[in-house]
C-alpha atoms as a PDB file:
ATOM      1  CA  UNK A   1      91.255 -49.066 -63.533  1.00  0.00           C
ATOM      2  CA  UNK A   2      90.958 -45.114 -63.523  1.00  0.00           C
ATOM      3  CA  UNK A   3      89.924 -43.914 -66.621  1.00  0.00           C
ATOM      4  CA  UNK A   4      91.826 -40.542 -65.277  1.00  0.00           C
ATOM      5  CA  UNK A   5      95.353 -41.536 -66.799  1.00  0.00           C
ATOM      6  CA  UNK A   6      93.947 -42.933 -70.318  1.00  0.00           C
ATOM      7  CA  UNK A   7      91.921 -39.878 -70.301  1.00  0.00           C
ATOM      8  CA  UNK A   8      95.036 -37.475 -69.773  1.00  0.00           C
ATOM      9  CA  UNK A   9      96.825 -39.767 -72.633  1.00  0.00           C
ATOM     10  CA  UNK A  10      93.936 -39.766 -74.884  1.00  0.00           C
ATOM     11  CA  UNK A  11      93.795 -35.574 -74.343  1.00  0.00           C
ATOM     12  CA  UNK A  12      97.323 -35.487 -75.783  1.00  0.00           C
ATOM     13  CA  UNK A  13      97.028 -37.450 -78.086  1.00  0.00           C
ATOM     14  CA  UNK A  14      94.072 -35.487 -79.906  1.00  0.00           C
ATOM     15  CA  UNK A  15      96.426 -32.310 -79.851  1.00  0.00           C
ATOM     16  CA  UNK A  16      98.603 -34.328 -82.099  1.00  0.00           C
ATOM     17  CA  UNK A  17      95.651 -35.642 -83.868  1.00  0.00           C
ATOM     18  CA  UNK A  18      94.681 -32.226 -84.599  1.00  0.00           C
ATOM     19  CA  UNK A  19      97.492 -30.467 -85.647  1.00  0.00           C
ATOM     20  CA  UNK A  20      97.205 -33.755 -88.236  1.00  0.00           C
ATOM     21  CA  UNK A  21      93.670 -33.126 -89.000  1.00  0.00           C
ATOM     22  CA  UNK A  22      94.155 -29.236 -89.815  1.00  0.00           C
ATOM     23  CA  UNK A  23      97.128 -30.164 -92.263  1.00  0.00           C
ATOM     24  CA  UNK A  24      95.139 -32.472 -94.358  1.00  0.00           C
ATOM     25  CA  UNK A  25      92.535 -30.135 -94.301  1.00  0.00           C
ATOM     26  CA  UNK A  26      94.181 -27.871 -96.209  1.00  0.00           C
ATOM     27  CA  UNK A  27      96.387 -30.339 -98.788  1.00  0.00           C
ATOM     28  CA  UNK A  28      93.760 -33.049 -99.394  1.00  0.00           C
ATOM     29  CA  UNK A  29      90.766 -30.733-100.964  1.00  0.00           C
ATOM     30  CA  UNK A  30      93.549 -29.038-103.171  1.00  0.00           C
ATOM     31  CA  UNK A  31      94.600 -32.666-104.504  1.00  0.00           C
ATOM     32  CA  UNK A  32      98.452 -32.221-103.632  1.00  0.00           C
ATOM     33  CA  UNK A  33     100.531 -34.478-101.442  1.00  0.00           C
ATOM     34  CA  UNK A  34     100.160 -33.452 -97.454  1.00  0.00           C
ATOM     35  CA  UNK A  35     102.681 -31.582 -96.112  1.00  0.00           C
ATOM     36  CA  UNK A  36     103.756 -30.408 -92.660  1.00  0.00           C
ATOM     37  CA  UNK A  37     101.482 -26.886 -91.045  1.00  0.00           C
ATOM     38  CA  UNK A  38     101.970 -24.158 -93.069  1.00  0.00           C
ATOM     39  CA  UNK A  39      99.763 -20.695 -94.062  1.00  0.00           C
ATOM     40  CA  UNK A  40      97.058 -21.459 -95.483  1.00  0.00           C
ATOM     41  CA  UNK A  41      97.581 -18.521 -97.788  1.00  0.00           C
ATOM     42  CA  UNK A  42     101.234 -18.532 -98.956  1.00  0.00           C
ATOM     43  CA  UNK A  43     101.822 -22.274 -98.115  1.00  0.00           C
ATOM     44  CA  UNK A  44     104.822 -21.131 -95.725  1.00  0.00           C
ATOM     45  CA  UNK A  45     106.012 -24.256 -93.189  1.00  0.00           C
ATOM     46  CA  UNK A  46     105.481 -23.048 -89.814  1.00  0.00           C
ATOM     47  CA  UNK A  47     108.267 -23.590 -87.150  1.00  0.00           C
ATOM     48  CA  UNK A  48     107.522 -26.595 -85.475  1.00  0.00           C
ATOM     49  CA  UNK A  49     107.155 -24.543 -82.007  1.00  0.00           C
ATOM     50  CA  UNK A  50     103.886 -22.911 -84.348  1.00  0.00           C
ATOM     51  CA  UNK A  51     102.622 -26.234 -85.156  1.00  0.00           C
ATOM     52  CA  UNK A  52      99.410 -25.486 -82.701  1.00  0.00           C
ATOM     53  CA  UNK A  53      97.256 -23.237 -83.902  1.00  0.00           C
ATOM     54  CA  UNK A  54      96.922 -21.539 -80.307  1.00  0.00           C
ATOM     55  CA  UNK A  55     100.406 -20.345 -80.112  1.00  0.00           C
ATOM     56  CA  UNK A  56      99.727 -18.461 -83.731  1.00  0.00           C
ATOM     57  CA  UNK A  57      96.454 -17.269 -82.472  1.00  0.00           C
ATOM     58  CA  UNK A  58      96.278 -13.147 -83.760  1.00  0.00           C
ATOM     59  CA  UNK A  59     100.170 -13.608 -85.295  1.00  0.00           C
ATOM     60  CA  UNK A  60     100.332 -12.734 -88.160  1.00  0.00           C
ATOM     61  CA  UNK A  61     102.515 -14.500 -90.912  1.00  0.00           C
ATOM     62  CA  UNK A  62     105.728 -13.857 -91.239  1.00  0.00           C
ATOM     63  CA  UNK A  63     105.146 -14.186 -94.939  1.00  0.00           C
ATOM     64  CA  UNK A  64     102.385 -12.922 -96.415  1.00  0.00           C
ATOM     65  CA  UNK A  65     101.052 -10.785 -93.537  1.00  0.00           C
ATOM     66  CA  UNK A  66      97.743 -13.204 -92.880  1.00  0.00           C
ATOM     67  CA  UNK A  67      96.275 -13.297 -90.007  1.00  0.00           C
ATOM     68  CA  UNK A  68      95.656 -17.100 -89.458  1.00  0.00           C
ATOM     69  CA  UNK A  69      92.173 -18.799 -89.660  1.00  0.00           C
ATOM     70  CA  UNK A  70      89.914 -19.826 -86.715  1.00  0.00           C
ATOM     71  CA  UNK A  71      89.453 -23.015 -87.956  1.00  0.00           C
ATOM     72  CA  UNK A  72      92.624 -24.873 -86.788  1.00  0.00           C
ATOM     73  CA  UNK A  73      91.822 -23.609 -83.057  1.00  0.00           C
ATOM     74  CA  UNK A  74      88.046 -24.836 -83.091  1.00  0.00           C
ATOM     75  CA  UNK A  75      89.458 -28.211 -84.818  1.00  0.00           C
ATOM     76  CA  UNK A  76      92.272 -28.171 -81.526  1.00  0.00           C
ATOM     77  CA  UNK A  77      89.408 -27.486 -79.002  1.00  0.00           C
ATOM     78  CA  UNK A  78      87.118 -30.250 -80.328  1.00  0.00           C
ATOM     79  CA  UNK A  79      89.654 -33.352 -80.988  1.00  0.00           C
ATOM     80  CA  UNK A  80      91.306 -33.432 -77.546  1.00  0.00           C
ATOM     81  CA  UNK A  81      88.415 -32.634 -75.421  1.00  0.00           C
ATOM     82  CA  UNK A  82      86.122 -35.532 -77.278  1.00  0.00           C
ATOM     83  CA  UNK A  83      89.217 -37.736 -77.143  1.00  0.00           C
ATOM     84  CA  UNK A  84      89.571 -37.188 -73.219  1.00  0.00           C
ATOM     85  CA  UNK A  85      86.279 -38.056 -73.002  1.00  0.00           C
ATOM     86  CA  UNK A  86      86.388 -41.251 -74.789  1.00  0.00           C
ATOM     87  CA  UNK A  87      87.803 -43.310 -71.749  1.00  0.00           C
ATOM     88  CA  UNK A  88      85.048 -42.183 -69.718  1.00  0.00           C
ATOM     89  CA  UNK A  89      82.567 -43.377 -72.625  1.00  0.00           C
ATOM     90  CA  UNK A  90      83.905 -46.575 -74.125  1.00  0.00           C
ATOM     91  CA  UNK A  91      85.194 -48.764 -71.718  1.00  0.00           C
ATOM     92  CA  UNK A  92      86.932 -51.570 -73.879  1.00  0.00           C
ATOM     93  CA  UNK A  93      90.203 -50.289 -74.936  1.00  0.00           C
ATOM     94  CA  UNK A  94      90.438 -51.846 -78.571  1.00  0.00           C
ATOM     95  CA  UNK A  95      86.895 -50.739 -78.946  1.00  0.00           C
ATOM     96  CA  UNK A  96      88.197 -46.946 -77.993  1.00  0.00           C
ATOM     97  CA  UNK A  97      91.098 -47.101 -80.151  1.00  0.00           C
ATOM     98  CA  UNK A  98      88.893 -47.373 -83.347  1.00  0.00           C
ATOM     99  CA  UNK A  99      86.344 -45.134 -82.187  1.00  0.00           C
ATOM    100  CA  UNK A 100      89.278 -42.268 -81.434  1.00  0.00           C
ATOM    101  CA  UNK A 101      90.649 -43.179 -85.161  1.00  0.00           C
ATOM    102  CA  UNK A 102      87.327 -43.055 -86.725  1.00  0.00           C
ATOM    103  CA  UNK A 103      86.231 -39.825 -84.577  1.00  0.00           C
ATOM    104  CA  UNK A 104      88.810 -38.312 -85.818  1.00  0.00           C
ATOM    105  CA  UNK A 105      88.485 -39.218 -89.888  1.00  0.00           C
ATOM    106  CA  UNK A 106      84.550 -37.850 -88.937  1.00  0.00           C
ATOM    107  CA  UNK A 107      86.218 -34.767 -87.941  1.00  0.00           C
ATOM    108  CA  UNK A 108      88.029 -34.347 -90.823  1.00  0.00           C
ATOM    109  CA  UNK A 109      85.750 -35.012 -93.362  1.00  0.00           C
ATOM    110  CA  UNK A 110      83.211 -32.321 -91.544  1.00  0.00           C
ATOM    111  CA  UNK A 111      86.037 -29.693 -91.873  1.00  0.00           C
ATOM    112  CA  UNK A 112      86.679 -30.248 -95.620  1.00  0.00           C
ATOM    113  CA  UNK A 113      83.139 -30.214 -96.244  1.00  0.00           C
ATOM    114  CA  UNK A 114      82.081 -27.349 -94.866  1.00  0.00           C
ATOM    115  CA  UNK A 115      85.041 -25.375 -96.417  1.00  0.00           C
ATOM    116  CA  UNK A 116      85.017 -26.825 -99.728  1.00  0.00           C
ATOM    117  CA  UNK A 117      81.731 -29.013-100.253  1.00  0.00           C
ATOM    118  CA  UNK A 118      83.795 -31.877-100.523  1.00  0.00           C
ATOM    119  CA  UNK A 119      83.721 -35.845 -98.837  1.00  0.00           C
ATOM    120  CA  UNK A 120      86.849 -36.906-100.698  1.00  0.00           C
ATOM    121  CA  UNK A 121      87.065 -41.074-101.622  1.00  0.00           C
ATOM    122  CA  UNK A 122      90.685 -40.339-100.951  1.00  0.00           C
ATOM    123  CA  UNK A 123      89.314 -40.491 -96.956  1.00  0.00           C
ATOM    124  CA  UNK A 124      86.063 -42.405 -97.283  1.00  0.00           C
ATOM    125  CA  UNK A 125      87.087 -45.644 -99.192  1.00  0.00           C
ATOM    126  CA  UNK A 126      90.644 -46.345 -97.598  1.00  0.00           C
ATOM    127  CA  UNK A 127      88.688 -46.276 -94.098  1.00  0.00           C
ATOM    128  CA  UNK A 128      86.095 -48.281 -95.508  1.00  0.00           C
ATOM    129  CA  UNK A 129      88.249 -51.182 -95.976  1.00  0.00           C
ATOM    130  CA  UNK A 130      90.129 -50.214 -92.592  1.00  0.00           C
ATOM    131  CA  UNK A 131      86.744 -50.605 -90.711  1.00  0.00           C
ATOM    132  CA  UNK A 132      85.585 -53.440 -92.182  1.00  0.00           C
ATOM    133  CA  UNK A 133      89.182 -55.381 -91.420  1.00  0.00           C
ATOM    134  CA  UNK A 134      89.040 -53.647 -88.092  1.00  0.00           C
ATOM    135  CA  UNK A 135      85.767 -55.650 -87.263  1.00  0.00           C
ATOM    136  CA  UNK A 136      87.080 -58.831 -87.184  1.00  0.00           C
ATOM    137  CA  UNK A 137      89.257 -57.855 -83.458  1.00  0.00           C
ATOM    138  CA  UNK A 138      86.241 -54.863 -82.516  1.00  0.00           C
ATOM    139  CA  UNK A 139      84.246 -56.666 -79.546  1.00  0.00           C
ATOM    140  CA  UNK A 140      80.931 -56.783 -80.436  1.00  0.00           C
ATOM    141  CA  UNK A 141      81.182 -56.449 -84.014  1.00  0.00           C
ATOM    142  CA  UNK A 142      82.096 -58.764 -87.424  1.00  0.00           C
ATOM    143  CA  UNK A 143      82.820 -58.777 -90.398  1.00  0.00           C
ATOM    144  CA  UNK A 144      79.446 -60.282 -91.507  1.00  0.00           C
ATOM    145  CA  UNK A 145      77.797 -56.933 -89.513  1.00  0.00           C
ATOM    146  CA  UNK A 146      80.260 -54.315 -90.929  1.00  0.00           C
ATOM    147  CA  UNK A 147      79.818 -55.858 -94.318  1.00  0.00           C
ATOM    148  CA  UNK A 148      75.785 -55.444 -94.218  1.00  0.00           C
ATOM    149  CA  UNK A 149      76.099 -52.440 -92.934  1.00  0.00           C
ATOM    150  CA  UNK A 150      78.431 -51.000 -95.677  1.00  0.00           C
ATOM    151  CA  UNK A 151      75.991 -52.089 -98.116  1.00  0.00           C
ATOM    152  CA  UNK A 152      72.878 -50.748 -96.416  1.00  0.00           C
ATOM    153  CA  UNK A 153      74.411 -47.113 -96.075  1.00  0.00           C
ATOM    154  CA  UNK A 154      75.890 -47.335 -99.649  1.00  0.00           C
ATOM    155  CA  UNK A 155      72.051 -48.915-101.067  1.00  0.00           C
ATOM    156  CA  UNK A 156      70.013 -46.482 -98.830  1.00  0.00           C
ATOM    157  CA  UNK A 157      72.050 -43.133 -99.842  1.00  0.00           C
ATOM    158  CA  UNK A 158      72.468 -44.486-103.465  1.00  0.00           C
ATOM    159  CA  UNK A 159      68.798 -44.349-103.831  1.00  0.00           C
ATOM    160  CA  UNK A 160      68.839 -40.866-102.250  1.00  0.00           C
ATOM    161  CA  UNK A 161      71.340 -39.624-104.581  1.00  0.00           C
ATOM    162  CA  UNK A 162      69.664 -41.012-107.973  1.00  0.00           C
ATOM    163  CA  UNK A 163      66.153 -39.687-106.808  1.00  0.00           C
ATOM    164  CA  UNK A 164      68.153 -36.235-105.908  1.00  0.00           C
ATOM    165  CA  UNK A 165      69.514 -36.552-109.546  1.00  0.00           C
ATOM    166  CA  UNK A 166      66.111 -37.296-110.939  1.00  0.00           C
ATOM    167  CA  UNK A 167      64.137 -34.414-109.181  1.00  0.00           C
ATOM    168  CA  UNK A 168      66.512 -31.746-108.668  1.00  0.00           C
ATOM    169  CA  UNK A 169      69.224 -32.202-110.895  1.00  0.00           C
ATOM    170  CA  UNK A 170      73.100 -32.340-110.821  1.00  0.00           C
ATOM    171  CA  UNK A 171      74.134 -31.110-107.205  1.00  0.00           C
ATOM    172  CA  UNK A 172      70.660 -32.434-104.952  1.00  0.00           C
ATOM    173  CA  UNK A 173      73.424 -34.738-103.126  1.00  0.00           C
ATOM    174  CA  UNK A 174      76.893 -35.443-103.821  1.00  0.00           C
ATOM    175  CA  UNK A 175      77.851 -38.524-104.513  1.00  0.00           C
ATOM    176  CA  UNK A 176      80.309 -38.098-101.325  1.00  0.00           C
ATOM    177  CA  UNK A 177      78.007 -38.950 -98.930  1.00  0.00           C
ATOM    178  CA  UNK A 178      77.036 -41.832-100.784  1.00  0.00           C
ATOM    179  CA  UNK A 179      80.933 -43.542 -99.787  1.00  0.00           C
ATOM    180  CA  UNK A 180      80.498 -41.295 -96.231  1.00  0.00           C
ATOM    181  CA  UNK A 181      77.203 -43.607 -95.482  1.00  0.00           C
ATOM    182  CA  UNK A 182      79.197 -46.524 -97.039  1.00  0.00           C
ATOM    183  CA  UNK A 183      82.251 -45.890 -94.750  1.00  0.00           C
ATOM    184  CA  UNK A 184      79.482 -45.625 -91.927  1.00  0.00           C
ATOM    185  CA  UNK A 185      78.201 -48.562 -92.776  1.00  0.00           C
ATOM    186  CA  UNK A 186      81.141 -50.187 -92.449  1.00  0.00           C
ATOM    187  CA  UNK A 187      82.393 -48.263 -88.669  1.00  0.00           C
ATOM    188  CA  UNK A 188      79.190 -48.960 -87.814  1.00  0.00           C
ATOM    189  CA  UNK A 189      77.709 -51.928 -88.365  1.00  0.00           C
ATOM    190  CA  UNK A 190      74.053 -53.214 -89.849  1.00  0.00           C
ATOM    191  CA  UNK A 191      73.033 -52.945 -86.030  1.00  0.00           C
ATOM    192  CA  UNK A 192      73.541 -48.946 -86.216  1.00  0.00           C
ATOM    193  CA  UNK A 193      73.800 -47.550 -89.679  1.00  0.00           C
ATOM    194  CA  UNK A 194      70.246 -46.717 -89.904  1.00  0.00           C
ATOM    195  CA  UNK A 195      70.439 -44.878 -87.002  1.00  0.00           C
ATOM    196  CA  UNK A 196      73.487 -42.663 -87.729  1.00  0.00           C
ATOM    197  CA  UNK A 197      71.374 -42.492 -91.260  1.00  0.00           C
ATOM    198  CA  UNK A 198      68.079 -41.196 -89.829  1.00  0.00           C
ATOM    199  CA  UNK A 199      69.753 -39.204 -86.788  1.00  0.00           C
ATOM    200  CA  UNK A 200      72.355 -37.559 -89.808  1.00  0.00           C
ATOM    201  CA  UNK A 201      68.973 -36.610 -92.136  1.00  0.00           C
ATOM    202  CA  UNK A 202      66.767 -35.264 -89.127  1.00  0.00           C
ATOM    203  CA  UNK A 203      70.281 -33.116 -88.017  1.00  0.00           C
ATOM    204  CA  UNK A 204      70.214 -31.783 -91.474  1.00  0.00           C
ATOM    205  CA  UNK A 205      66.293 -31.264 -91.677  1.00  0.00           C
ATOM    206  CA  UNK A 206      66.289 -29.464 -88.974  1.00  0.00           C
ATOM    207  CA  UNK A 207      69.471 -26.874 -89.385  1.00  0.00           C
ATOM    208  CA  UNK A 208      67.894 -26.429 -92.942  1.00  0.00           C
ATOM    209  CA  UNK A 209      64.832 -25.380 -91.558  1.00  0.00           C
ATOM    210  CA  UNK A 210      66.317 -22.805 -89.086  1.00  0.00           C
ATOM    211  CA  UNK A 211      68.630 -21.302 -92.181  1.00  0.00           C
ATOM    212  CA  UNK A 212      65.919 -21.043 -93.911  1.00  0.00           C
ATOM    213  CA  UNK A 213      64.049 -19.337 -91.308  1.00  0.00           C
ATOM    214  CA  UNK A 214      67.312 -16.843 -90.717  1.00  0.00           C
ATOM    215  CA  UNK A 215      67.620 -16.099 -94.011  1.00  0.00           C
ATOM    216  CA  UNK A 216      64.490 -15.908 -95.550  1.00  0.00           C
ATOM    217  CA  UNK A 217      65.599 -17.873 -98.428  1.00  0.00           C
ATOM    218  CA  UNK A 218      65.963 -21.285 -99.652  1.00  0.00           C
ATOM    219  CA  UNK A 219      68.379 -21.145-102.961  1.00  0.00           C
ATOM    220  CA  UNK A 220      71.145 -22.218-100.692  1.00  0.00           C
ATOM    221  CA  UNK A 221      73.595 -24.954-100.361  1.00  0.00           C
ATOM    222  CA  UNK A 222      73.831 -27.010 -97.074  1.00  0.00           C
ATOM    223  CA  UNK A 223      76.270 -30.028 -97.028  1.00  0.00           C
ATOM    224  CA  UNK A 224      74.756 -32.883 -95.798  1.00  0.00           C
ATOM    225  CA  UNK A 225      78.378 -34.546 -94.831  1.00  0.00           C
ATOM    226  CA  UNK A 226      78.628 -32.944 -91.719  1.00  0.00           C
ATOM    227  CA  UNK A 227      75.416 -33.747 -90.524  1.00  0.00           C
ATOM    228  CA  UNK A 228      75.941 -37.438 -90.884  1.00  0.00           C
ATOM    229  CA  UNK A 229      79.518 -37.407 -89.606  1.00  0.00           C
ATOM    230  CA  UNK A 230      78.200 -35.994 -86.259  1.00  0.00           C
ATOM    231  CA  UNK A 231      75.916 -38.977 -85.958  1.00  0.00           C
ATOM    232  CA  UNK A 232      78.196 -41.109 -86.678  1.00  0.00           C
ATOM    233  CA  UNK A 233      80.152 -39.887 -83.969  1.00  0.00           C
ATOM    234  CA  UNK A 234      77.361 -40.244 -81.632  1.00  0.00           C
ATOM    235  CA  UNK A 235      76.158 -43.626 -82.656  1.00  0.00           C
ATOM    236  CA  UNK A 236      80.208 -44.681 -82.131  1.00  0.00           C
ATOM    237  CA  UNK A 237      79.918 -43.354 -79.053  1.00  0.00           C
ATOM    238  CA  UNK A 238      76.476 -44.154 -77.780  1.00  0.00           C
ATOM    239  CA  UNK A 239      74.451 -46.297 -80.498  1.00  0.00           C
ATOM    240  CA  UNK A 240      75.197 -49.376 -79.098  1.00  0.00           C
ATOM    241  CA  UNK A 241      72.841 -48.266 -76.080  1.00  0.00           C
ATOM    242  CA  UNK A 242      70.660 -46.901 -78.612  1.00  0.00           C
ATOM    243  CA  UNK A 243      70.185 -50.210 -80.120  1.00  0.00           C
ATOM    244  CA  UNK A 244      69.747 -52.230 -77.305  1.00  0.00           C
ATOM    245  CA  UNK A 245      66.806 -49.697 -75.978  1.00  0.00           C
ATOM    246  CA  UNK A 246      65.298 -49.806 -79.243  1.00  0.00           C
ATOM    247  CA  UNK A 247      64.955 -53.419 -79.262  1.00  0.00           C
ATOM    248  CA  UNK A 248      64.247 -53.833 -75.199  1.00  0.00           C
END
């Protein structure tokens, strides 16, 4: 079959996806129940027809006068172009279901971290236990794999954040990414954690290097969340490959 028409479905469905993700990125951080897309600012519910953020693009609210942030656009570029490409890139349906559900938690947690320094257990621990039920009907996965690799990524960025603790103080590494490598661990799979892991540190390492270079100063904070939700995506996408060549 064509991946052409699960592609065009897929492509819709991250629209609605996003419009999802940019609501919860503005309720969960703030610790109040989700609501429906509203200003950011004043907290006025938009009219359903001004759900997407591209038909409030340079408008103003009604309001409070605000223009509106660029974030929900970026967030409505991303989601449906990496969902439409998900056909194209994981060929087993069940398997692409996941990975679209997961991308899009990834997503999520990259927004509210870079806006707020924040990987909330509100989003890491309830997908934890979804992934880890989920790989009992994933092909090529188990439960006996996403359970080792939960507690690999949990183990391996404990010990990160106690040393961070020890050497640096309160703040080296949030305890965050701690559940983030845990819920990796368990989307993943022992197979591909360490992967995601070491791709997600060497991401970081590097951007910290070329701030640092940019700004000629060091006594700034860089989230590592992101980093390793971006490979995570990529080792959902393509670590499978990535494993296989590595032990070829």
């Amino acid at each position: 079959m064509s991946p052409i028409l699960p592609s065009l479905w897929y492509f819709l469905a991250g629209i609605g996806i996003a419009i999802l993700i940019n609501a919860l990125a503005e309720d969960l951080p703030r610790r109040i129940r989700p609501r429906l897309p509203h200003c950011p600012h004043c907290d006025q519910p938009y009219a359903p027809a001004r759900w997407l953020a591209l038909t409030r693009r340079g408008v103003p609210c009604s309001q409070c006068g605000q223009p509106p942030p660029r974030r929900p656009i970026i967030v409505e570029a991303v989601t449906p172009l990496l969902f439409a490409a998900l056909p194209w890139l994981v060929p087993h349906p069940v398997t692409r279901l996941f990975t679209a559900l997961y991308c899009a938690v990834l997503i999520l947690i990259i927004v509210i971290d870079l806006e707020h320094f924040l990987v909330l257990h509100i989003v890491t621990l309830p997908t934890t236990l979804l992934a880890l039920l989920a790989s009992t009907i994933i092909p090529d996965q188990n439960w006996r794999l996403a359970l080792a690799g939960a507690g690999s990524g949990f183990l391996l960025f404990f010990l990160f954040y106690w040393v961070g603790q020890l050497l640096f103080g309160a703040g080296a590494l949030g305890f965050g990414d701690v559940t983030l490598s845990l819920m990796l661990g368990a989307m993943l799979g022992f197979d591909r954690i360490f992967f995601a892991l070491l791709l997600g540190i060497l991401l970081g390492g590097v951007s910290s290097l070329v701030f640092i270079g940019l700004r000629r100063r060091v006594h700034f904070h860089i989230p590592y969340g992101p980093y390793l939700a971006v490979a995570g995506i990529l080792m959902l996408i393509w670590g499978r490959q990535v494993f296989l060549w590595y032990t070829s």
